[in-house]
PDB file of N, CA and C in Angstrom:
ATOM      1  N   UNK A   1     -48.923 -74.582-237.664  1.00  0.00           N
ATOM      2  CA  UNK A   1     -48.852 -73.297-236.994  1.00  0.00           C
ATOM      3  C   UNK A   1     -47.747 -72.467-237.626  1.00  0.00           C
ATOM      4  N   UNK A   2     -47.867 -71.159-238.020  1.00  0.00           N
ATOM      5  CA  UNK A   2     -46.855 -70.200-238.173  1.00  0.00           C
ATOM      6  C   UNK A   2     -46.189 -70.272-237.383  1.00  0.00           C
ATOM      7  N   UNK A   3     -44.954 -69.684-237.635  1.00  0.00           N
ATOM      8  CA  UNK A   3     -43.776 -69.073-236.947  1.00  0.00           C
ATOM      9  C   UNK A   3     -43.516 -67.992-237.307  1.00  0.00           C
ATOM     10  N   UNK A   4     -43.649 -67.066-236.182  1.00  0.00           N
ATOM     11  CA  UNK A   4     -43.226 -65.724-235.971  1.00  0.00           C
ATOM     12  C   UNK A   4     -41.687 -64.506-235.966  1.00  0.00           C
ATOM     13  N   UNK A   5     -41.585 -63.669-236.172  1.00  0.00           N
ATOM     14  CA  UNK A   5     -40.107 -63.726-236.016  1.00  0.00           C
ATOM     15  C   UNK A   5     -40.453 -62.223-234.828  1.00  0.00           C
ATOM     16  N   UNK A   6     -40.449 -62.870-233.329  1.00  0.00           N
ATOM     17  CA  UNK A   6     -40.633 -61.576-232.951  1.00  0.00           C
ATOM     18  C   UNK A   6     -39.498 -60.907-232.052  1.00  0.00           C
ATOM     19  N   UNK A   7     -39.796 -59.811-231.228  1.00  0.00           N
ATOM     20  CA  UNK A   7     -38.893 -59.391-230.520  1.00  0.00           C
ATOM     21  C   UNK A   7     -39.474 -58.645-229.209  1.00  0.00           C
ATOM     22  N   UNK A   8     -38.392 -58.923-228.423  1.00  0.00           N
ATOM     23  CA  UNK A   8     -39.507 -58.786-226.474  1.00  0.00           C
ATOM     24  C   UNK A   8     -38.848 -57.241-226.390  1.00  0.00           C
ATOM     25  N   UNK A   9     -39.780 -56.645-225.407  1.00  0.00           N
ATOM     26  CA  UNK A   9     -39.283 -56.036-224.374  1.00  0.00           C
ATOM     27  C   UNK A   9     -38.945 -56.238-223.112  1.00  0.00           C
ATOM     28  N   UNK A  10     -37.939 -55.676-222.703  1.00  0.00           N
ATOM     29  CA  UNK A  10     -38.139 -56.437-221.489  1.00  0.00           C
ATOM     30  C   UNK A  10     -37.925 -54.994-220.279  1.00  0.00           C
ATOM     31  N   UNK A  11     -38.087 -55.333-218.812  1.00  0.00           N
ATOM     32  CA  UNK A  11     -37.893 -54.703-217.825  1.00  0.00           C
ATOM     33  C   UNK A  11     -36.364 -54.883-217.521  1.00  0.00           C
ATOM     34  N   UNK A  12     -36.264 -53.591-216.303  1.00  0.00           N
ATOM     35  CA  UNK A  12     -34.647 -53.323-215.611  1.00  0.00           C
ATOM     36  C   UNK A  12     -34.102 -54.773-215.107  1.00  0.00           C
ATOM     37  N   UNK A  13     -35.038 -55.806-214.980  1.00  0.00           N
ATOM     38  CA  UNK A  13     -34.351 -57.217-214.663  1.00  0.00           C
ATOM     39  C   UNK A  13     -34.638 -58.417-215.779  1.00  0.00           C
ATOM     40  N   UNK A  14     -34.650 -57.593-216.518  1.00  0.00           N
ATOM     41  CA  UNK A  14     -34.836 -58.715-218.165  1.00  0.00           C
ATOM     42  C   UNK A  14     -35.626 -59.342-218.481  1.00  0.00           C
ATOM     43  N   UNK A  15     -36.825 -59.315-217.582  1.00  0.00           N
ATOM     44  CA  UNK A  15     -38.338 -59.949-217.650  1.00  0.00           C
ATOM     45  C   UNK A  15     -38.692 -59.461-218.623  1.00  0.00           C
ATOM     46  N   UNK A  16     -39.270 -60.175-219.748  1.00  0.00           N
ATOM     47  CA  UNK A  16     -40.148 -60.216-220.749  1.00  0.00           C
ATOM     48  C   UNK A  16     -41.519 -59.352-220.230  1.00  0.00           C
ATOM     49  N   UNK A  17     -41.726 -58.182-221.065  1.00  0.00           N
ATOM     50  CA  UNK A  17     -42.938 -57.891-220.697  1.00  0.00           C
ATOM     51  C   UNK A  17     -43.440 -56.911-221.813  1.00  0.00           C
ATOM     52  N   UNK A  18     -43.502 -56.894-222.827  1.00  0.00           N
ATOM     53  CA  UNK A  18     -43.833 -56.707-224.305  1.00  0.00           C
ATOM     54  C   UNK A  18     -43.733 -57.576-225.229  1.00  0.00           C
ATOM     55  N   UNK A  19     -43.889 -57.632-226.326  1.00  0.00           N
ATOM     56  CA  UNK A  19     -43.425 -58.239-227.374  1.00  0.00           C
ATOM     57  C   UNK A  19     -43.953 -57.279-228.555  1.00  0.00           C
ATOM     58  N   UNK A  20     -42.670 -57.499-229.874  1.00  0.00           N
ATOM     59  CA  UNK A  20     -43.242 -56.720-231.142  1.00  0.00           C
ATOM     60  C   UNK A  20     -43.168 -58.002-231.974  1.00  0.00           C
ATOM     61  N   UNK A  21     -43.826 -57.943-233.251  1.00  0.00           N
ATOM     62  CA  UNK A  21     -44.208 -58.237-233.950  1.00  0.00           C
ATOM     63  C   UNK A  21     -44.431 -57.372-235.515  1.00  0.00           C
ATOM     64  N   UNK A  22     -44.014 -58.123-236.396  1.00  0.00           N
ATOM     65  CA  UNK A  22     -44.236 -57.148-237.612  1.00  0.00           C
ATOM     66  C   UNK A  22     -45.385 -57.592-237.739  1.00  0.00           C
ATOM     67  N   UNK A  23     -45.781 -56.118-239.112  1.00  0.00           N
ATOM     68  CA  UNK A  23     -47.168 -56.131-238.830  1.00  0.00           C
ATOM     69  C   UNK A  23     -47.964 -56.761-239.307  1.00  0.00           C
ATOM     70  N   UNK A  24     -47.917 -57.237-240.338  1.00  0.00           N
ATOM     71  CA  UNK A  24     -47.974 -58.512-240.966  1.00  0.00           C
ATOM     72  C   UNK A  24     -48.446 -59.601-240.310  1.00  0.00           C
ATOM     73  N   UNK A  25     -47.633 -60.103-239.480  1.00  0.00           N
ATOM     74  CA  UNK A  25     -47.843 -61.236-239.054  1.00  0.00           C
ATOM     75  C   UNK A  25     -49.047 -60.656-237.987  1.00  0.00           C
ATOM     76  N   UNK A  26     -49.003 -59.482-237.302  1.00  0.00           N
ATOM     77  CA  UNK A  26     -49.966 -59.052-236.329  1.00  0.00           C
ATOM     78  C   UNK A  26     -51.565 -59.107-236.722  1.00  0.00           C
ATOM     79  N   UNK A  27     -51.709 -58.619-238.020  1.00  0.00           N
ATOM     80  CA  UNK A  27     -52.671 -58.791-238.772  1.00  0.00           C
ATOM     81  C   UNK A  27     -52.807 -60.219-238.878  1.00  0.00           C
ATOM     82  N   UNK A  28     -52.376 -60.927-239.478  1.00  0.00           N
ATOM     83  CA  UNK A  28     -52.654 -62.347-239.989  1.00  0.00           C
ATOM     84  C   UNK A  28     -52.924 -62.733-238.139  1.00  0.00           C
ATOM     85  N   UNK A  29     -52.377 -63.027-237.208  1.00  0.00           N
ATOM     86  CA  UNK A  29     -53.170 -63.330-235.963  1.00  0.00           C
ATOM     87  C   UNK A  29     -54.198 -62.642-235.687  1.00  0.00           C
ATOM     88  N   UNK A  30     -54.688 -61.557-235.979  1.00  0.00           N
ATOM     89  CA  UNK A  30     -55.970 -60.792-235.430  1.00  0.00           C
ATOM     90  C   UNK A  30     -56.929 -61.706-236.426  1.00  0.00           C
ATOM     91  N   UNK A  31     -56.752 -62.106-237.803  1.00  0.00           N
ATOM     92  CA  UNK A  31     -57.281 -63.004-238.559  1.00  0.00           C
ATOM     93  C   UNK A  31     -58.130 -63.949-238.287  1.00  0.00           C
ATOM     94  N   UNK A  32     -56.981 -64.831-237.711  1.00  0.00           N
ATOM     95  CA  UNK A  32     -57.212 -65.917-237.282  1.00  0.00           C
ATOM     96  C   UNK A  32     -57.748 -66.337-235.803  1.00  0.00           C
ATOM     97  N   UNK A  33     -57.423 -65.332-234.815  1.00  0.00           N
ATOM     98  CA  UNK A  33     -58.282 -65.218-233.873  1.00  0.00           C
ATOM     99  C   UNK A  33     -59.721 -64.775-234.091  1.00  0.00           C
ATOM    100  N   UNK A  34     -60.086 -63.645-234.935  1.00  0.00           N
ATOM    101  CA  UNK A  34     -61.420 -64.286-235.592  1.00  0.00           C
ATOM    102  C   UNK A  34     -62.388 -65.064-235.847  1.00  0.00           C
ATOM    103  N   UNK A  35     -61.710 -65.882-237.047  1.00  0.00           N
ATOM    104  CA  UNK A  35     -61.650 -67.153-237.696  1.00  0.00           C
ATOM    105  C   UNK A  35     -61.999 -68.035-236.379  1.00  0.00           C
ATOM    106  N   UNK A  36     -61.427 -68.365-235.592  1.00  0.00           N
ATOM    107  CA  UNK A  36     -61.593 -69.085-233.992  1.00  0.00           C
ATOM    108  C   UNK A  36     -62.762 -68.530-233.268  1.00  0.00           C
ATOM    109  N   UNK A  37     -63.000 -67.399-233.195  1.00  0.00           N
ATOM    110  CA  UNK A  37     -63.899 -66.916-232.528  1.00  0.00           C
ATOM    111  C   UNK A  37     -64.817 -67.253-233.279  1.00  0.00           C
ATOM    112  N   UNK A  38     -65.118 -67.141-234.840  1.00  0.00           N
ATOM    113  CA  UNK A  38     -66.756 -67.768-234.958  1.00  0.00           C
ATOM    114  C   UNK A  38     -66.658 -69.636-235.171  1.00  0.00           C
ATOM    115  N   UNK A  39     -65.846 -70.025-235.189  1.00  0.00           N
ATOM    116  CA  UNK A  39     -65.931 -71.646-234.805  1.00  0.00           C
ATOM    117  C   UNK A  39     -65.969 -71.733-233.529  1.00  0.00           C
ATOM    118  N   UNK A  40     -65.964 -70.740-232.433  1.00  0.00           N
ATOM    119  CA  UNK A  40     -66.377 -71.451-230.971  1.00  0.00           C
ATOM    120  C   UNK A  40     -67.923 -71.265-231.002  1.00  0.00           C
ATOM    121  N   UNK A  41     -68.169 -69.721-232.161  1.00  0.00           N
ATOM    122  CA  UNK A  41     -69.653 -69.374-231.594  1.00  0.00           C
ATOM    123  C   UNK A  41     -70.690 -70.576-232.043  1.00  0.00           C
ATOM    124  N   UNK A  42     -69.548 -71.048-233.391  1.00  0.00           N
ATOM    125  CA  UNK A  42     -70.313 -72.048-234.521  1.00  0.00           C
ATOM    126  C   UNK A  42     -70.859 -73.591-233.560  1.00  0.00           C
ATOM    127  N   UNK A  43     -69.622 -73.532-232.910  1.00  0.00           N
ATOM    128  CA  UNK A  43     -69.903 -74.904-232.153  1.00  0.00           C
ATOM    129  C   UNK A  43     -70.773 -74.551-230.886  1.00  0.00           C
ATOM    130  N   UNK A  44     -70.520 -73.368-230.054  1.00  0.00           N
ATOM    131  CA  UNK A  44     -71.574 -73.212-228.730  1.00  0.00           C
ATOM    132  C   UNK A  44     -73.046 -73.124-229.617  1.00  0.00           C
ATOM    133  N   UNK A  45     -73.300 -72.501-230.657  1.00  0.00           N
ATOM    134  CA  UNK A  45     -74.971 -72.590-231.244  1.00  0.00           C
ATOM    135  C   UNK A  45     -75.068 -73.917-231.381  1.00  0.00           C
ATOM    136  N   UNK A  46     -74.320 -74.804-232.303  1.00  0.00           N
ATOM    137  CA  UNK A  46     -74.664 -76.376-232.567  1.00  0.00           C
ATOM    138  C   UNK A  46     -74.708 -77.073-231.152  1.00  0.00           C
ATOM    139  N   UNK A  47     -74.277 -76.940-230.118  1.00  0.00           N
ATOM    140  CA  UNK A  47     -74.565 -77.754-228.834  1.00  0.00           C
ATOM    141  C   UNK A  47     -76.022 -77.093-228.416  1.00  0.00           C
ATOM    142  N   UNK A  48     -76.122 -75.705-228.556  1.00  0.00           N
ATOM    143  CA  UNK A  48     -77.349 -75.382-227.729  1.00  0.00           C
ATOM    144  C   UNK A  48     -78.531 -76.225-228.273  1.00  0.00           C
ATOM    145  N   UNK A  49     -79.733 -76.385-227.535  1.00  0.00           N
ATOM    146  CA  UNK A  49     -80.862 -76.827-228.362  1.00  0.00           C
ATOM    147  C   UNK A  49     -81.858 -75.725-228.308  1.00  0.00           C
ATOM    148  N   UNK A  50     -81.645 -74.481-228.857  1.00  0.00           N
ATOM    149  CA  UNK A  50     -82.617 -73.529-229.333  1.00  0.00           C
ATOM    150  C   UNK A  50     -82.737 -73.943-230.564  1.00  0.00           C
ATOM    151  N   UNK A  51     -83.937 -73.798-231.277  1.00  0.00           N
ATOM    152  CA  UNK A  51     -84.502 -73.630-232.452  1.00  0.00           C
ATOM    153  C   UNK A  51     -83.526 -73.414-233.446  1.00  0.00           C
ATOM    154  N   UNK A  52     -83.325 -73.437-234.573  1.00  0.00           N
ATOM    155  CA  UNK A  52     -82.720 -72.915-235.540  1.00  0.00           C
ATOM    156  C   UNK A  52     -83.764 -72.690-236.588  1.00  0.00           C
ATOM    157  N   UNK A  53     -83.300 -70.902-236.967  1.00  0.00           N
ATOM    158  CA  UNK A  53     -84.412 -70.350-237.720  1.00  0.00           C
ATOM    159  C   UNK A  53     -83.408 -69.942-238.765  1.00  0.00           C
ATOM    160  N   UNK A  54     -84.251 -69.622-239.778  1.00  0.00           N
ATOM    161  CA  UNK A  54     -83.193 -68.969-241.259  1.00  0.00           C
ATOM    162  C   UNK A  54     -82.779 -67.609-241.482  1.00  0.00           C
ATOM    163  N   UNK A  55     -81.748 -67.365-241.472  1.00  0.00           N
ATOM    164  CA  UNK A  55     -80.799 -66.407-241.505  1.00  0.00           C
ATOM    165  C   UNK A  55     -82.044 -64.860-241.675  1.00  0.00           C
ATOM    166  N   UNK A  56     -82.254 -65.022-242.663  1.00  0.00           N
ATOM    167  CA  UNK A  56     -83.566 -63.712-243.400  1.00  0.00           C
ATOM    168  C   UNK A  56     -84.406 -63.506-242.516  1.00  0.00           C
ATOM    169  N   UNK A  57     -85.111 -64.529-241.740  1.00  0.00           N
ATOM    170  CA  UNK A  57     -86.309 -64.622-240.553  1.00  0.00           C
ATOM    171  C   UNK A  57     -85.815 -64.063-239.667  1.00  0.00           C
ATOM    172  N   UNK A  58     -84.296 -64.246-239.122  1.00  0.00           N
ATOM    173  CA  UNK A  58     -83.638 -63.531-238.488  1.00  0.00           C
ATOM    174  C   UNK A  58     -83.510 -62.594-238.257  1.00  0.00           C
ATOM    175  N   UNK A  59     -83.261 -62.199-239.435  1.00  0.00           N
ATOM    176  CA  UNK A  59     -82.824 -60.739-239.810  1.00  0.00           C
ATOM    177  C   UNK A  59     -83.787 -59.494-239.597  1.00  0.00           C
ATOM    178  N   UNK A  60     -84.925 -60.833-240.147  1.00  0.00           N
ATOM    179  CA  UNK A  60     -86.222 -59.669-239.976  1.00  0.00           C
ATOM    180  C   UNK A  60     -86.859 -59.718-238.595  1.00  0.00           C
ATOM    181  N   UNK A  61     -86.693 -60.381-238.121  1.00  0.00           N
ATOM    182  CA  UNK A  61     -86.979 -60.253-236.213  1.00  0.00           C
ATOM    183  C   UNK A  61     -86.025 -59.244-235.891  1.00  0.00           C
ATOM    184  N   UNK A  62     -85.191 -58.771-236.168  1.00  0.00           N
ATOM    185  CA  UNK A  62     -84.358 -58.339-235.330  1.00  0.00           C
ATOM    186  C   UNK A  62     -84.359 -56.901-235.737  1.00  0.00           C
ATOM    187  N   UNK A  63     -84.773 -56.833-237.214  1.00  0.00           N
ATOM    188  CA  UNK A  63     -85.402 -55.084-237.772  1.00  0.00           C
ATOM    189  C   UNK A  63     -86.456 -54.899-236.978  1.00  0.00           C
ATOM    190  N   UNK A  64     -87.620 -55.993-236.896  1.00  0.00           N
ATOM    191  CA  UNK A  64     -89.077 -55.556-236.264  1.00  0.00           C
ATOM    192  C   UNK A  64     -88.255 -55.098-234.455  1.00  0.00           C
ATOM    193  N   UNK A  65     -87.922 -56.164-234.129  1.00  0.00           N
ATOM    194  CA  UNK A  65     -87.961 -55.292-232.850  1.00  0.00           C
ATOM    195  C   UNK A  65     -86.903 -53.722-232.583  1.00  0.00           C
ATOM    196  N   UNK A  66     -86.809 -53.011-233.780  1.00  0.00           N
ATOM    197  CA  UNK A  66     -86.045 -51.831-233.564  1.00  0.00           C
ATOM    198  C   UNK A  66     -86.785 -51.228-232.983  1.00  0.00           C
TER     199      UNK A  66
END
């Protein structure tokens, strides 16, 4: 895991309730939350048991029904 170098905001009683981040690193997490998001979709399709059809067949079902 990275390490971040960030910095809070906080409220009139010092509660944390922002955080910054350079941008850099902000980008590289929007990345990788991504990256995560299609390995959950990758793994919820591989558990489902719908059909698996080929990418192109796909593609073209999904022009026809425009």
């Amino acid at each position: 895991m990275n390490t971040f170098k960030e910095s809070y905001i906080v409220d009139e009683k010092g509660n944390r309730v922002g955080v910054i981040l350079d941008i850099a690193n902000y980008y590289q997490l929007l990345e990788e939350l991504e990256e995560l998001e299609s390995i959950r979709a990758y793994e919820a399709a591989k558990a489902s048991e719908d059909e698996a059809i080929p990418f192109e067949q796909a593609v073209s079902e999904i022009e026809q029904a425009r």
